[in-house]
Protein backbone atom coordinates (compact mmCIF):
# COMPACT_ATOMS: atom_id res chain seq x y z
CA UNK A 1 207.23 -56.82 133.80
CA UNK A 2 208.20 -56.60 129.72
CA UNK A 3 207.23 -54.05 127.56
CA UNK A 4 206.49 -55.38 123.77
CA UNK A 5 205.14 -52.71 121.90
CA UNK A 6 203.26 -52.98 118.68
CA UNK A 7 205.26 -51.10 115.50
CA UNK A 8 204.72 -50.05 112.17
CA UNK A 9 206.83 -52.57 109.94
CA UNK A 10 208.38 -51.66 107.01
CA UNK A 11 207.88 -55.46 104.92
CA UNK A 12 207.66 -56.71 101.23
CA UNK A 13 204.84 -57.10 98.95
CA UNK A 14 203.34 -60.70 99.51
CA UNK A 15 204.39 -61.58 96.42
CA UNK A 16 208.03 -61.23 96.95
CA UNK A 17 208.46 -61.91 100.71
CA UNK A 18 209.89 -65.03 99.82
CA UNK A 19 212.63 -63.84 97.68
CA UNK A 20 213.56 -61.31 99.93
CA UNK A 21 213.49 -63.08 102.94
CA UNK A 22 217.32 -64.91 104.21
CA UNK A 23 219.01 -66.16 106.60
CA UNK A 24 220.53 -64.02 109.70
CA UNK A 25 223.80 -62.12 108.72
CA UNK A 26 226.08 -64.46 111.39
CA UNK A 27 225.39 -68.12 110.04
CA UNK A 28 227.42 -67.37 107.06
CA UNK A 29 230.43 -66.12 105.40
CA UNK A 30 230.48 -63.68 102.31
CA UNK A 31 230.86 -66.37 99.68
CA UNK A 32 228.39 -68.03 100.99
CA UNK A 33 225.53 -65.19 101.41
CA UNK A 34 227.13 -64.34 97.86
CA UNK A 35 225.78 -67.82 96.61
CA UNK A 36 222.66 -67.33 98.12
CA UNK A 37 221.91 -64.27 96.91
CA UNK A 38 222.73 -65.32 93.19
CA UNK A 39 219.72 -65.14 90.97
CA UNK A 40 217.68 -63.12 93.57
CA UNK A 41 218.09 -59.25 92.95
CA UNK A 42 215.61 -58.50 95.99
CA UNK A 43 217.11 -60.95 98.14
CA UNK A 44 217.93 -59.20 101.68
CA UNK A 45 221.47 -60.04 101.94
CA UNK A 46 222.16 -56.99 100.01
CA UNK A 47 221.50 -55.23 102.71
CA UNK A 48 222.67 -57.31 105.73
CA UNK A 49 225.28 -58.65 103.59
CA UNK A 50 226.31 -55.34 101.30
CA UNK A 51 229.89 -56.88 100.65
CA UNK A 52 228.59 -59.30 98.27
CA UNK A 53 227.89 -55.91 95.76
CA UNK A 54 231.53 -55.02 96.50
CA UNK A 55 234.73 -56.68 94.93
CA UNK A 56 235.91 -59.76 97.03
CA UNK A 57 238.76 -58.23 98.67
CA UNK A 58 236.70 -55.43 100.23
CA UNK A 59 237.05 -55.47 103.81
CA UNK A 60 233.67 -56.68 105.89
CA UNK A 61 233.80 -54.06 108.45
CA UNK A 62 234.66 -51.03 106.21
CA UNK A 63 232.56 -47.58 105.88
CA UNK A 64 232.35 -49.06 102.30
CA UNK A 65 230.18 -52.08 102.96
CA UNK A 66 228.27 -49.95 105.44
CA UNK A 67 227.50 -47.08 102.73
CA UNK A 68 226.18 -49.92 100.27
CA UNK A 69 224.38 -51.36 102.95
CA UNK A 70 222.45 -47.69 103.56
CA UNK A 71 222.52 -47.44 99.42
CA UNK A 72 220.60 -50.69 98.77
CA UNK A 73 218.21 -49.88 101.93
CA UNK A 74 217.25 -47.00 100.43
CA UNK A 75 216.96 -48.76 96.99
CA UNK A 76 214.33 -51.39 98.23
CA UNK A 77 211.98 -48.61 99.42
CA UNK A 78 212.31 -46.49 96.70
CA UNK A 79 211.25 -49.40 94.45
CA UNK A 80 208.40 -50.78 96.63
CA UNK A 81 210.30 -54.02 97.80
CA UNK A 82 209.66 -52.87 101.12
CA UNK A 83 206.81 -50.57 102.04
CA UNK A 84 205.63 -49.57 105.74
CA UNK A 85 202.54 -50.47 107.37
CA UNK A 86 200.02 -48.11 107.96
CA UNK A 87 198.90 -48.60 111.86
CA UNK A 88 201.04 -50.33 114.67
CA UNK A 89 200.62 -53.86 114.79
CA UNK A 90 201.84 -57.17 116.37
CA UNK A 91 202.58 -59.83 113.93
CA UNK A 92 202.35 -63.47 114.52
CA UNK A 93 205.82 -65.28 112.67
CA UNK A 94 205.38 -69.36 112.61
CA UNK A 95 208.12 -71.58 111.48
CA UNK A 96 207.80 -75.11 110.65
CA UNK A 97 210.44 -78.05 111.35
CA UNK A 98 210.19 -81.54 110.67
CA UNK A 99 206.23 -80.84 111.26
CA UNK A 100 206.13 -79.32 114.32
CA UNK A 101 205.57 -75.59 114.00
CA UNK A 102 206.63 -72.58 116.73
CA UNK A 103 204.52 -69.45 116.91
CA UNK A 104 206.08 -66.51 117.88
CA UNK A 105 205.11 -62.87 118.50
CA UNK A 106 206.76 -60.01 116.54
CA UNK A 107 206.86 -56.83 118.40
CA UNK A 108 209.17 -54.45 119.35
CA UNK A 109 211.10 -54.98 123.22
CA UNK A 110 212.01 -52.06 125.65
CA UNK A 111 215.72 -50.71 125.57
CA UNK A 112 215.25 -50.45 129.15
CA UNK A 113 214.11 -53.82 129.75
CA UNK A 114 217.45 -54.69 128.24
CA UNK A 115 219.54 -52.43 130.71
CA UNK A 116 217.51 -53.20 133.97
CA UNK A 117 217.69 -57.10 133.27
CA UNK A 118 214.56 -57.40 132.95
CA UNK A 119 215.54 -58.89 129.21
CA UNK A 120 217.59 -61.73 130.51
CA UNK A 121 220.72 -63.29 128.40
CA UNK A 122 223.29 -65.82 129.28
CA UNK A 123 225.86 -65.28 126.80
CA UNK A 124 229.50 -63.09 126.88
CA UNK A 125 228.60 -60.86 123.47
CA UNK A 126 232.31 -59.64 122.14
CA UNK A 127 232.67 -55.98 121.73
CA UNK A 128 233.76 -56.20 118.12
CA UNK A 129 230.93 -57.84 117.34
CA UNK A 130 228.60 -55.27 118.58
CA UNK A 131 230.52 -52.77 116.85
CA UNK A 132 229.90 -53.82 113.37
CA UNK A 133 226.02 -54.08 114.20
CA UNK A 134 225.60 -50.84 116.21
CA UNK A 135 227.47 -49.23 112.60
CA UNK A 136 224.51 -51.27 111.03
CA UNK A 137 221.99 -50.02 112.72
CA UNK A 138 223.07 -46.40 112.88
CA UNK A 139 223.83 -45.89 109.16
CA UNK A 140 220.77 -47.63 108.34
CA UNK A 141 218.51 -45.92 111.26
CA UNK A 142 216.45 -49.08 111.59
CA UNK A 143 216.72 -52.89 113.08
CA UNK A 144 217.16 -54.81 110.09
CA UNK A 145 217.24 -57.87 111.48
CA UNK A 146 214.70 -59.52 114.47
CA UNK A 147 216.60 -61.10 117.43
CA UNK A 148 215.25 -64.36 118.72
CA UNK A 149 213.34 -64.36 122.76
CA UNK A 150 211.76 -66.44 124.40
CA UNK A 151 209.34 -65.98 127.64
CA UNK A 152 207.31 -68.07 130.24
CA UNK A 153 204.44 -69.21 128.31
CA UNK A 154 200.97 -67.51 128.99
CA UNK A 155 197.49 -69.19 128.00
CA UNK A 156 195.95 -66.36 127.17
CA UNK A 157 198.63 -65.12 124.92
CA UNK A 158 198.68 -68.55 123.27
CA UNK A 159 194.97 -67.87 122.92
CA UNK A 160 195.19 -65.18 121.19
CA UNK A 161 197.42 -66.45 119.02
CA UNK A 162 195.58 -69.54 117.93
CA UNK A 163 192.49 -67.53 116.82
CA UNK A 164 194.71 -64.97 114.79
CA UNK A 165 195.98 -67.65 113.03
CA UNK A 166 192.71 -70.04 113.00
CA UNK A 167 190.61 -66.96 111.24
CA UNK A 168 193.11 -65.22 108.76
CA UNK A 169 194.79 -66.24 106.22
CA UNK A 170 198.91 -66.03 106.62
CA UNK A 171 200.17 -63.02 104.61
CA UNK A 172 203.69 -65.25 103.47
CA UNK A 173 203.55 -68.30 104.02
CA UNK A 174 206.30 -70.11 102.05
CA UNK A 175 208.92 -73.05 102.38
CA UNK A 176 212.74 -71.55 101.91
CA UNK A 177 215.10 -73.65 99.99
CA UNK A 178 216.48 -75.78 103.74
CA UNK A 179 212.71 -77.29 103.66
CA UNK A 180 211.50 -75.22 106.46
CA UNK A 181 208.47 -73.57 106.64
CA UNK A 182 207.67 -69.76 107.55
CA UNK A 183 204.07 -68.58 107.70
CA UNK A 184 203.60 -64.70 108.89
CA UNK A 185 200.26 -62.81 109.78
CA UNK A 186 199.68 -59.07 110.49
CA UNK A 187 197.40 -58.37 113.72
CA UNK A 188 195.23 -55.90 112.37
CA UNK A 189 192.54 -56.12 115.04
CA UNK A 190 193.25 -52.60 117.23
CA UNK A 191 192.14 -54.24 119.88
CA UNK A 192 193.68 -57.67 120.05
CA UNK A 193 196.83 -55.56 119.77
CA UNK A 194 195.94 -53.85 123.65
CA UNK A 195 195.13 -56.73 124.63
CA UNK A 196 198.68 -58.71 123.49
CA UNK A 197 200.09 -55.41 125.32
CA UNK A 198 198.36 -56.16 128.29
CA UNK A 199 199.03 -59.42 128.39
CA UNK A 200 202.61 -59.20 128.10
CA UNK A 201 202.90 -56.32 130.75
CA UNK A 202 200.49 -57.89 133.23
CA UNK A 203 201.72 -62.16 132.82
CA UNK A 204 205.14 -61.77 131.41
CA UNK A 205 207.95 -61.11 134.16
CA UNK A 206 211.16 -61.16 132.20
CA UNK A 207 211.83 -62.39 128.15
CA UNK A 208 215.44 -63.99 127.25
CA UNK A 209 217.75 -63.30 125.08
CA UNK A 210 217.52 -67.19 123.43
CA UNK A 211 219.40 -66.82 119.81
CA UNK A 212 221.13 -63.17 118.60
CA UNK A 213 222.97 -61.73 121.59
CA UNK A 214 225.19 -59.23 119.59
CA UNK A 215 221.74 -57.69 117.62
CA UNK A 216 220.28 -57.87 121.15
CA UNK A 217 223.23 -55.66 122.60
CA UNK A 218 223.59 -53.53 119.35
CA UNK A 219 220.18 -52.50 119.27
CA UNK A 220 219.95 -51.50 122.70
CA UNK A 221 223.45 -49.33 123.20
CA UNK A 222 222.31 -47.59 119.79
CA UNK A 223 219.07 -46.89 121.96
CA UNK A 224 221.30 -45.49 124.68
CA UNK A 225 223.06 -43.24 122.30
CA UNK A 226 220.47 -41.89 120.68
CA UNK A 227 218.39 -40.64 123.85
CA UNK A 228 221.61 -39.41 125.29
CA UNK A 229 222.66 -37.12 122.38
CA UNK A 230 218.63 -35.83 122.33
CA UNK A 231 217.74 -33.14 124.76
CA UNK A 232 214.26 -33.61 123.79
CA UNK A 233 214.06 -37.67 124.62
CA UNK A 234 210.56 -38.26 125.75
CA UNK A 235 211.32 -42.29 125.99
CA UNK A 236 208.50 -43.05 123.08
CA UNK A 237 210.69 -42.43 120.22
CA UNK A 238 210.96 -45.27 118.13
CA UNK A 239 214.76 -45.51 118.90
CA UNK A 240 213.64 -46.91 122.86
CA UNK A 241 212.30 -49.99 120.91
CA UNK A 242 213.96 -52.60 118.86
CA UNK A 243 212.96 -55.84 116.63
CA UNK A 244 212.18 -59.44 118.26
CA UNK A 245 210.24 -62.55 118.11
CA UNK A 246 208.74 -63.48 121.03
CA UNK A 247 208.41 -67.34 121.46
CA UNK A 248 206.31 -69.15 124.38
CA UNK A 249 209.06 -71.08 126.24
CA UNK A 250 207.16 -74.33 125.85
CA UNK A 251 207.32 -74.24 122.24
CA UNK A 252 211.24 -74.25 121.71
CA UNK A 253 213.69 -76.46 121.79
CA UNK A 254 217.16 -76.57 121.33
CA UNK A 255 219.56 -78.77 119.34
CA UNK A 256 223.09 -80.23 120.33
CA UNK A 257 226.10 -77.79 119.82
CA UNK A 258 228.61 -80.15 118.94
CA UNK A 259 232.53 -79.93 118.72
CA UNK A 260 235.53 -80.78 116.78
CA UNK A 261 239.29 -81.14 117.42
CA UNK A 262 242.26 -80.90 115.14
CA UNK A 263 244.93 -82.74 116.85
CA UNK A 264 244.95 -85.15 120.07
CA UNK A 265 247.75 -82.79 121.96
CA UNK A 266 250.45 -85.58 120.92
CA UNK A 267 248.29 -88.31 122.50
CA UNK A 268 247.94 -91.81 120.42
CA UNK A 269 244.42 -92.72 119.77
CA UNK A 270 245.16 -95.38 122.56
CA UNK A 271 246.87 -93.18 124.70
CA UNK A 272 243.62 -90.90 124.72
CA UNK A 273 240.99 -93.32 125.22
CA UNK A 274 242.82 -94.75 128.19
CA UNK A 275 242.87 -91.54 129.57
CA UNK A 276 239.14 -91.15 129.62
CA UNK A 277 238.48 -93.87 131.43
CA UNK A 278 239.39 -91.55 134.30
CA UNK A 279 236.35 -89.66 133.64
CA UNK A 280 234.27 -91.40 131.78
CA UNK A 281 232.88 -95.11 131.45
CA UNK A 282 233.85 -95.41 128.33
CA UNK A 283 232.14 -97.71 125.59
CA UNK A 284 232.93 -98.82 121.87
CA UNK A 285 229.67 -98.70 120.09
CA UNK A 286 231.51 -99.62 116.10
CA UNK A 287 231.17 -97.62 113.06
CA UNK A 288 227.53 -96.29 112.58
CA UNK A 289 226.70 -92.95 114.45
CA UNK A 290 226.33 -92.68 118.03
CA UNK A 291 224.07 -90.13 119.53
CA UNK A 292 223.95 -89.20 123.64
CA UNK A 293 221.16 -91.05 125.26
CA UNK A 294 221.06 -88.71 127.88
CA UNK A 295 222.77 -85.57 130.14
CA UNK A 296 225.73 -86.46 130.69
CA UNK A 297 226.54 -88.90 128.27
CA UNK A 298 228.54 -87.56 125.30
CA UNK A 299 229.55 -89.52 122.08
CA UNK A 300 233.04 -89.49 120.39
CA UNK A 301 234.49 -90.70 116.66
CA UNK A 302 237.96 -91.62 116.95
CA UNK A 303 239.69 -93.57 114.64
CA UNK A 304 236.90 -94.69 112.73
CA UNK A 305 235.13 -95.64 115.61
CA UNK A 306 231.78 -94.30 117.97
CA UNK A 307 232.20 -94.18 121.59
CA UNK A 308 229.66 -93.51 124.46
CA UNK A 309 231.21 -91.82 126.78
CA UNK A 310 229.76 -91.30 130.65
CA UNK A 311 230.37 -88.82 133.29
CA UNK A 312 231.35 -90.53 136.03
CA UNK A 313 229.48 -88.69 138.87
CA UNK A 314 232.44 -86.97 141.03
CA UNK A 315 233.17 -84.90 137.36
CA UNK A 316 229.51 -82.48 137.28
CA UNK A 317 228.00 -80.79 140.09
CA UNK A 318 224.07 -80.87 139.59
CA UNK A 319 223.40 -78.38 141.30
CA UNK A 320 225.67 -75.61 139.90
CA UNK A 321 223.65 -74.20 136.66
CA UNK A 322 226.96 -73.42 135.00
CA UNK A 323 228.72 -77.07 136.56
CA UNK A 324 225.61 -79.38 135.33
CA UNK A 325 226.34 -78.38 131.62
CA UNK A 326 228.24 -81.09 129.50
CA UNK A 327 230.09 -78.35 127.92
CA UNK A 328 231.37 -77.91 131.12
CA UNK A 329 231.72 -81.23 131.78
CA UNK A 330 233.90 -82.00 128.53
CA UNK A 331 235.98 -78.38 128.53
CA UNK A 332 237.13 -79.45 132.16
CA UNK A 333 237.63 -83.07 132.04
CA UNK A 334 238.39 -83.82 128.61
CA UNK A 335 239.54 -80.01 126.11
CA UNK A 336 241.46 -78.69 128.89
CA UNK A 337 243.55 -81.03 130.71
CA UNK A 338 243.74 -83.82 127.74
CA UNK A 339 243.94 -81.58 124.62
CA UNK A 340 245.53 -78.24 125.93
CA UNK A 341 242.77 -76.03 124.68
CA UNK A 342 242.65 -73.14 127.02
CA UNK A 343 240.27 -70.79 125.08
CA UNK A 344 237.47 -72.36 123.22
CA UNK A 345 236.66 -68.31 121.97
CA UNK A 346 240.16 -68.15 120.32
CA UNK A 347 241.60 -71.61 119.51
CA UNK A 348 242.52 -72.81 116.60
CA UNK A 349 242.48 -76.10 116.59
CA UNK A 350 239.11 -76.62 118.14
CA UNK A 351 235.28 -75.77 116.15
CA UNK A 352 231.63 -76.01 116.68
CA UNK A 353 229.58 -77.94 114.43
CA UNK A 354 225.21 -76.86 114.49
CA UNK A 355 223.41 -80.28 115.78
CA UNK A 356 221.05 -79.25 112.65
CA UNK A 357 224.37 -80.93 109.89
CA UNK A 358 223.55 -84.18 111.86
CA UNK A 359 226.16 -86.71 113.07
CA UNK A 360 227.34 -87.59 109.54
CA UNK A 361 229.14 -84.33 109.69
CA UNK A 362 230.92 -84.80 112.33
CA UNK A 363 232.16 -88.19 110.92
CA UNK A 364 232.90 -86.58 107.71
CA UNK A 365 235.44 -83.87 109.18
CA UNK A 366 237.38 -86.24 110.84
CA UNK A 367 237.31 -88.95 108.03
CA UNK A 368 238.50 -86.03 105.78
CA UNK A 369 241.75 -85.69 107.47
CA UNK A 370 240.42 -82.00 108.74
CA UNK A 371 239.74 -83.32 111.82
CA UNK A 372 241.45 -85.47 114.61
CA UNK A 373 238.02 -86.41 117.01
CA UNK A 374 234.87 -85.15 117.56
CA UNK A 375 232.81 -85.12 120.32
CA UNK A 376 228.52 -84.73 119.92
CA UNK A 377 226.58 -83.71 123.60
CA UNK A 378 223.05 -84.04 124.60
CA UNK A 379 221.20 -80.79 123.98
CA UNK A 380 220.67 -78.21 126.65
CA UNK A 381 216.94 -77.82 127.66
CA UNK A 382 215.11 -74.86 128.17
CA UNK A 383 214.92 -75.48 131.63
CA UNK A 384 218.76 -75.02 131.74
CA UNK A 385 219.29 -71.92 129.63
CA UNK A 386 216.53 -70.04 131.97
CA UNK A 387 217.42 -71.02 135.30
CA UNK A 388 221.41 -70.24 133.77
CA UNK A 389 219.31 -66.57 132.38
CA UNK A 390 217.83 -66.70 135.97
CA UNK A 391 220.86 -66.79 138.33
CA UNK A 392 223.09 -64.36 136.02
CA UNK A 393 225.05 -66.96 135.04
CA UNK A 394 227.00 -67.12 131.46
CA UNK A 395 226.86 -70.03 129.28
CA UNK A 396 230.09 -71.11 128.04
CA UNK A 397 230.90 -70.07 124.36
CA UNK A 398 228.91 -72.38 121.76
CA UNK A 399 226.45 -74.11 124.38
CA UNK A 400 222.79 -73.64 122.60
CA UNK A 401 221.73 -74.04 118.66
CA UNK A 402 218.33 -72.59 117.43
CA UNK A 403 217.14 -73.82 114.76
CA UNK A 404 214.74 -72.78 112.32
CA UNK A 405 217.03 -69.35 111.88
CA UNK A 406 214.68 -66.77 112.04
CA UNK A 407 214.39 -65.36 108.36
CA UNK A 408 215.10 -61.65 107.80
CA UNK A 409 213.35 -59.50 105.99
CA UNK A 410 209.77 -60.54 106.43
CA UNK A 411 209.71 -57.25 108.75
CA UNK A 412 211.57 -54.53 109.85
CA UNK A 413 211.14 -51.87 112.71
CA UNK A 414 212.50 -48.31 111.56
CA UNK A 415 214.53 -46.07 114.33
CA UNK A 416 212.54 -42.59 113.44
């Protein structure tokens, strides 16, 4: 069963939690955290982000961004930006999209969850990656940033929930500058905190891993290291525990992960169509924006032109978890065979475009000239990524999009 453990957060002043709350580290580039950072001294990016303090030429993943990183840490506490909580707690962290609104439980998951499986995940994480955040979290002793879970809803769970946030007043509760809404409480009740740990080791079999696989895998080797190298590891330190959001599984959804191809491997437009009419029943739908119906229908712009383009059934197996995906479908009858891309992790001339920019963009990057075709899929449900999460299976790169982005900095869970 999982362990989620209440903590003692280290968090802003209400007053500020908006300023110095962002957007995950991964979902942008330096000029870009660099922009959004402008204006807002307390904003968190100096820490997740610490290259933005540096001169633009400084290398990402050098001891140098890591030092500032542990220098402006050190800063916020020292001025108050972010001050720890007295007592272990849960919190409750809601986000609001398009007015529907997820509730999700902050507390801190098991490093051993994560290495007997009982934390589930269905994506490859590359060891690079969890490099740079393992340095993160070492120099800085601490999860900055919360990684994203889901678990098989419980009633009395979402209970608990509902009267938390029915009888208190949210401690933030702000709208960031993308129009979504994030509304955080504190459980302060000592009681209502057993009983969410209760609940969550009685009910809850397994969480998974839904958005922040590298943080996920980061978190828990530094775990490993740390009670390896003590000879006094009693498995309660702090360092056995790291930083999610738990959300019921019926409350999530996920959005379309769509693609984009440079070049039509020396194909004609004509040439390439034709072709998918091997595969695919294959349907002109004009100019305006064409969005999948359904699994297993996938739209294309080519040319100026929308296309609805079916599976025909011999192409997906239904009842292979990995088979049934339509990025399967259109990496094996459409990417690999028709376009030559081998490797969607290392191409070049192929990239991945968040359902969340809407079709427009798609249409835009190949307009531009960028851009050659583009291809938008139905989203993957939640019933895929767990039974994928279920059978050990691995998703295949750039299958699932989260969105809101959790926002960092309205808590953090400190190593010692």
């Amino acid at each position: 069963m999982a362990i989620v453990k209440p903590f003692r957060g280290l968090r802003p002043p209400r007053d500020i939690a908006a300023e110095v709350a962002c957007l995950p580290y991964d979902v942008m580039n330096s000029e870009e955290a660099a922009a959004m950072a402008r204006g807002k001294e307390r904003s968190l990016l100096h820490i997740t982000r610490a290259e933005i303090d540096l001169p633009s030429d400084t290398d990402i993943h050098s001891q140098e961004v890591y030092d500032k990183s542990f220098e402006n840490f050190r800063k916020w506490q020292e001025k108050g930006w972010l001050r720890q909580d007295e007592q272990p707690s849960y919190y409750i962290y809601a986000q609001t999209m398009q007015g529907v609104t997820q509730y999700g439980i902050v507390g801190c998951a098991s490093v051993d969850d994560y290495l007997n499986g009982v934390i589930k995940k269905h994506e490859l994480t590359r060891p690079d990656k969890e490099q740079d955040r393992m340095i993160h979290v070492k120099v800085n002793d601490a999860n900055i940033e919360p990684v994203f879970f889901t678990y098989p809803h419980v009633d009395a769970i979402d209970a608990i929930v509902n009267q938390v946030v029915s009888a208190n007043e949210p401690e933030y509760d702000f709208v960031a500058e993308d129009g979504f809404g994030h509304h955080f409480w504190v459980v302060e009740d000592p009681a209502t905190n057993r009983e969410i740990e209760r609940l969550f080791a009685e009910k809850v079999p397994c969480t998974y891993v839904a958005d922040g696989h590298h943080r996920t895998a980061a978190a828990a080797l530094v775990g490993k290291e740390k009670r390896e190298s003590n000879p006094r590891h009693t498995g309660d330190e702090e360092y056995n525990f790291f930083l999610a959001v738990h959300f019921p599984d019926n409350q999530l959804r996920i959005i379309d992960y769509n693609r984009v191809v440079k070049d039509l491997n020396g194909l004609s437009p004509e040439e390439f169509v034709n072709r998918l009419s091997d595969s695919f029943e294959v349907e002109v739908k004009g100019t305006s924006p064409y969005r999948p119906e359904s699994l297993h229908n996938f739209s294309m712009y080519l040319d100026g032109q929308w296309y609805s383009l079916t599976a025909l059934e011999d192409t997906y197996d239904d009842d292979d978890p990995i088979g049934v995906l339509d990025v399967t479908i259109l990496s094996e009858q459409i990417l690999t065979p028709l376009l030559d891309i081998q490797d969607l992790r290392r191409s070049k001339r192929i990239d991945f475009v968040g359902g969340i920019r809407g079709l427009e963009e798609l249409q835009r990057r190949v307009d531009s000239g960028e851009m050659m075709v583009a291809f938008a899929l139905f989203p993957v449900s939640m019933d895929q990524l767990i039974r994928i999460a279920d059978t050990g299976s691995i998703m295949p790169p750039k299958t699932t999009w989260f969105e809101p982005k959790l926002r960092s900095g309205l808590v953090i869970h400190l190593l010692t």
